[in-house]
Protein backbone atom coordinates (compact mmCIF):
# COMPACT_ATOMS: atom_id res chain seq x y z
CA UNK A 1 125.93 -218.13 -209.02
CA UNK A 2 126.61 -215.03 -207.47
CA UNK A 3 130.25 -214.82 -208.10
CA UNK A 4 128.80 -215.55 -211.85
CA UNK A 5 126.90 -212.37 -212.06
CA UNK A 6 129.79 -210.27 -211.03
CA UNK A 7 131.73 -211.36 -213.32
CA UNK A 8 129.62 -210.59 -215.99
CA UNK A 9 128.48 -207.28 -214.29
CA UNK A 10 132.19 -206.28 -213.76
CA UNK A 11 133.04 -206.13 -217.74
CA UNK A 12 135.73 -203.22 -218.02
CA UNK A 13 133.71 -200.69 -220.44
CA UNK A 14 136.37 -200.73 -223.82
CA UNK A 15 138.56 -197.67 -224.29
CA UNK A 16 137.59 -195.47 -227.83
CA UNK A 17 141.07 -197.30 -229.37
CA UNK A 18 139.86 -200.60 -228.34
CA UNK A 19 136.08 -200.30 -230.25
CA UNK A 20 137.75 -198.71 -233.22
CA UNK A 21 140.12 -201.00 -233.39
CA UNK A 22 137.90 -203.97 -233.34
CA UNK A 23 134.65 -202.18 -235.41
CA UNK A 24 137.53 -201.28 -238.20
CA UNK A 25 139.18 -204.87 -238.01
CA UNK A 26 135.40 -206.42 -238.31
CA UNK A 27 134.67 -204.18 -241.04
CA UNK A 28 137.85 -204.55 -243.01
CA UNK A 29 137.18 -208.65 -242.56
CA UNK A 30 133.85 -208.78 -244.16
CA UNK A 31 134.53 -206.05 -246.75
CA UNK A 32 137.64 -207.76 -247.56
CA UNK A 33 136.31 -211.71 -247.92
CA UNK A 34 133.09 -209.78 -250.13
CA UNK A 35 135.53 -207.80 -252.20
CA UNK A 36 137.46 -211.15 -252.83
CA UNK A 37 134.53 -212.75 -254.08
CA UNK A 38 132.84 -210.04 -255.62
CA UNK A 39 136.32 -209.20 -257.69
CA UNK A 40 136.81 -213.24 -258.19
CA UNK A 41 132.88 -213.83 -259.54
CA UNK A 42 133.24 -210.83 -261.56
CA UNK A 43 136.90 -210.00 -262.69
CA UNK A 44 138.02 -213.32 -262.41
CA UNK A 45 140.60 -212.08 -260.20
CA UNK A 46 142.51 -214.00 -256.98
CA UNK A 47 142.71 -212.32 -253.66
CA UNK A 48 146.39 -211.88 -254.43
CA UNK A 49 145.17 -209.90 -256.95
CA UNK A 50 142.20 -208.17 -255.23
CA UNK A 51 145.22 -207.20 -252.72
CA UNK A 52 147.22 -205.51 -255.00
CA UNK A 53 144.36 -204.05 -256.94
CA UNK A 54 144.08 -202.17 -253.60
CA UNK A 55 147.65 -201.41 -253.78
CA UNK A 56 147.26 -199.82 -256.86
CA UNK A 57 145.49 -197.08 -255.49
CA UNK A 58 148.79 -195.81 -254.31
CA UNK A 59 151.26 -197.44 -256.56
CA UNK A 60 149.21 -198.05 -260.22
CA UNK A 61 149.21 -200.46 -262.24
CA UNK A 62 152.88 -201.85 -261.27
CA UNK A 63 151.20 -203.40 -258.11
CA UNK A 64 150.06 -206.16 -260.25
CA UNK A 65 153.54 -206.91 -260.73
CA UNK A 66 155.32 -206.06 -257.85
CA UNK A 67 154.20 -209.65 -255.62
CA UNK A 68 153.77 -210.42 -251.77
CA UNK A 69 155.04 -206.44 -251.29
CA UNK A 70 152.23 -204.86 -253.05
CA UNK A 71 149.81 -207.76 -251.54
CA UNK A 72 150.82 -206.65 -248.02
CA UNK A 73 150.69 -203.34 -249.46
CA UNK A 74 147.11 -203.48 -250.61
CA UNK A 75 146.45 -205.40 -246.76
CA UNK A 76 147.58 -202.46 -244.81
CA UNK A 77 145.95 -200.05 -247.08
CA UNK A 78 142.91 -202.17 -246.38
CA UNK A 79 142.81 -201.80 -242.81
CA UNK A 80 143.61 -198.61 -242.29
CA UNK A 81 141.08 -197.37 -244.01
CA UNK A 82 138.44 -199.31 -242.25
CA UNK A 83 139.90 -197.94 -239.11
CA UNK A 84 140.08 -194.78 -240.12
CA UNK A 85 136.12 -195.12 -241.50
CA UNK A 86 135.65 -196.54 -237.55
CA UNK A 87 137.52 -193.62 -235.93
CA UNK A 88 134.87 -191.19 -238.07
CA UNK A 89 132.32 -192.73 -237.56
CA UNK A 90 133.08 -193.36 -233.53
CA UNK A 91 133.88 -189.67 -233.05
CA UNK A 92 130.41 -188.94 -235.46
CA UNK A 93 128.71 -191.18 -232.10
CA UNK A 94 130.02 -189.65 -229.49
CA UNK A 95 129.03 -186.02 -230.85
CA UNK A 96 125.30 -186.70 -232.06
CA UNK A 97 122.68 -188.33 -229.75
CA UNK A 98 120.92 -188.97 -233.10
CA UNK A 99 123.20 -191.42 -234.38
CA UNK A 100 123.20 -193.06 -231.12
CA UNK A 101 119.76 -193.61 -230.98
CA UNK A 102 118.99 -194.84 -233.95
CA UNK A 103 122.29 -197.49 -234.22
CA UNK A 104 120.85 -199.33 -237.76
CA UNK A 105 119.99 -196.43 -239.10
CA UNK A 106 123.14 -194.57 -238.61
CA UNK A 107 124.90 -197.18 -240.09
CA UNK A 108 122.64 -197.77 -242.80
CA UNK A 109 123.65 -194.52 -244.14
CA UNK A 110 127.51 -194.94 -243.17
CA UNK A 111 127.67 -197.76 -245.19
CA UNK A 112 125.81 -196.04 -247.61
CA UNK A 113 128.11 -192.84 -247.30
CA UNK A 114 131.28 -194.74 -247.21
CA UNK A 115 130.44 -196.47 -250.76
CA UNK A 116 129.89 -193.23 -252.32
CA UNK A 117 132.95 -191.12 -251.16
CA UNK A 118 135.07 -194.36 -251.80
CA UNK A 119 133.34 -194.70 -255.78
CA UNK A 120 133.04 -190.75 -256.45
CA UNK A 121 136.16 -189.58 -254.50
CA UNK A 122 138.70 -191.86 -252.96
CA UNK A 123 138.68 -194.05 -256.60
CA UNK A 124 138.91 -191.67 -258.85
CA UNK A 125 141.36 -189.46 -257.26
CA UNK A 126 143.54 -192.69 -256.91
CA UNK A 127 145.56 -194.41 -258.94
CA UNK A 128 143.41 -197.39 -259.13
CA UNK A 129 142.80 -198.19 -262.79
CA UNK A 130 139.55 -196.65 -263.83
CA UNK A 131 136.50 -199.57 -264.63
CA UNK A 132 132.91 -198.90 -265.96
CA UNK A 133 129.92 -198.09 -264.31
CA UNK A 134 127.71 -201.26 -264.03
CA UNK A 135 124.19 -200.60 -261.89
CA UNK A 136 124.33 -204.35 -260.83
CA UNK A 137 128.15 -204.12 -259.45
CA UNK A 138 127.10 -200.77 -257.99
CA UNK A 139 123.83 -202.03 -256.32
CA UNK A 140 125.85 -205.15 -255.03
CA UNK A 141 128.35 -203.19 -254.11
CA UNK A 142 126.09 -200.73 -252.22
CA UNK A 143 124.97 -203.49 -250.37
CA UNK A 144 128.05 -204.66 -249.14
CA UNK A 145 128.82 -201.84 -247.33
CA UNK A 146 125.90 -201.11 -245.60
CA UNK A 147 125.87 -204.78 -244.60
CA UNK A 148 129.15 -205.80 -244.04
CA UNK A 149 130.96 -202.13 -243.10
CA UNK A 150 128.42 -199.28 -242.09
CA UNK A 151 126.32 -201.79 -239.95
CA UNK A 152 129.21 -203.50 -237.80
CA UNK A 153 130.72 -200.61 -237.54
CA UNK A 154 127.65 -198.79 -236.02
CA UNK A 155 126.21 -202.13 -233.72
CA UNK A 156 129.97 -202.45 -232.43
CA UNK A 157 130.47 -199.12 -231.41
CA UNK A 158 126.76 -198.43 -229.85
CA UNK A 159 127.23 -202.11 -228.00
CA UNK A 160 130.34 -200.78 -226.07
CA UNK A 161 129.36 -197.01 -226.02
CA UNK A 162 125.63 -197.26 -224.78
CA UNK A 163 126.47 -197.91 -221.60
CA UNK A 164 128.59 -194.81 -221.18
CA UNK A 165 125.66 -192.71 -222.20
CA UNK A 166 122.87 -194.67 -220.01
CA UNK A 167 124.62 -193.47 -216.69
């Protein structure tokens, strides 16, 4: 029982590249599987094309057409920018006790944050084709990402940061 306990007690704490890596991988998961349904429901698209639709942020309109390159394409694109939302938002942590005390919070408003610079900035600065506003995709959309980005993001990196800042 003993030998049990140590075990458990003995966890290595995770490095700052190993809870980035793993908040931004979780994140880019779940956003990923609800932008492939979301896009399927309501564009009628596959997540081949969902893919390169992300591709076409950097390449326009010819991802559609371009196959399993600009699907890859629109993967990597993908994930690196939920990493790179995880590295912010893990540097964001270690700077402000208030975001590490209040963990749902915090990413309440990432998720929050990260829909609006991705819809007002990142989008239209991009070569992603441009789409109407609709409230309802907007409020579902909102929702996602404080769900399924801004709030893993935030319970993954307080779970293997807390103890750091409790000794």
């Amino acid at each position: 029982m003993s030998t049990n306990n140590q075990i458990i007690n003995n966890k290595k704490e995770w490095s700052a590249a190993q809870i980035i890596l793993c908040s931004g991988t979780v994140a880019a998961v779940l956003d990923g599987i609800a932008g492939i349904i979301f896009f399927h429901i309501r564009l009628n698209f596959s997540p081949s094309k969902f893919m390169q639709w992300i591709a076409s942020a950097i390449e326009g309109p010819s991802a559609f057409g371009a196959g399993s390159s600009s699907i890859i394409e629109g993967v990597v694109i993908h994930l690196l920018s939920s990493i790179i939302m995880a590295t912010l938002y893990y540097l964001a942590y270690q700077s402000s006790r208030l975001i590490r005390a209040n963990t749902v919070i915090s990413g309440i408003i990432y998720g929050f944050g990260i829909w609006i610079v991705m819809n007002l900035i990142v989008f239209p600065l991009s070569n992603v084709p441009p789409a109407p506003f609709v409230l309802l995709n907007a409020i579902i959309s909102i929702t996602w990402h404080i769900v399924l980005v801004g709030l893993p993001i935030a319970l993954i990196t307080n779970s293997h940061r807390k103890k750091a800042y409790n000794n």
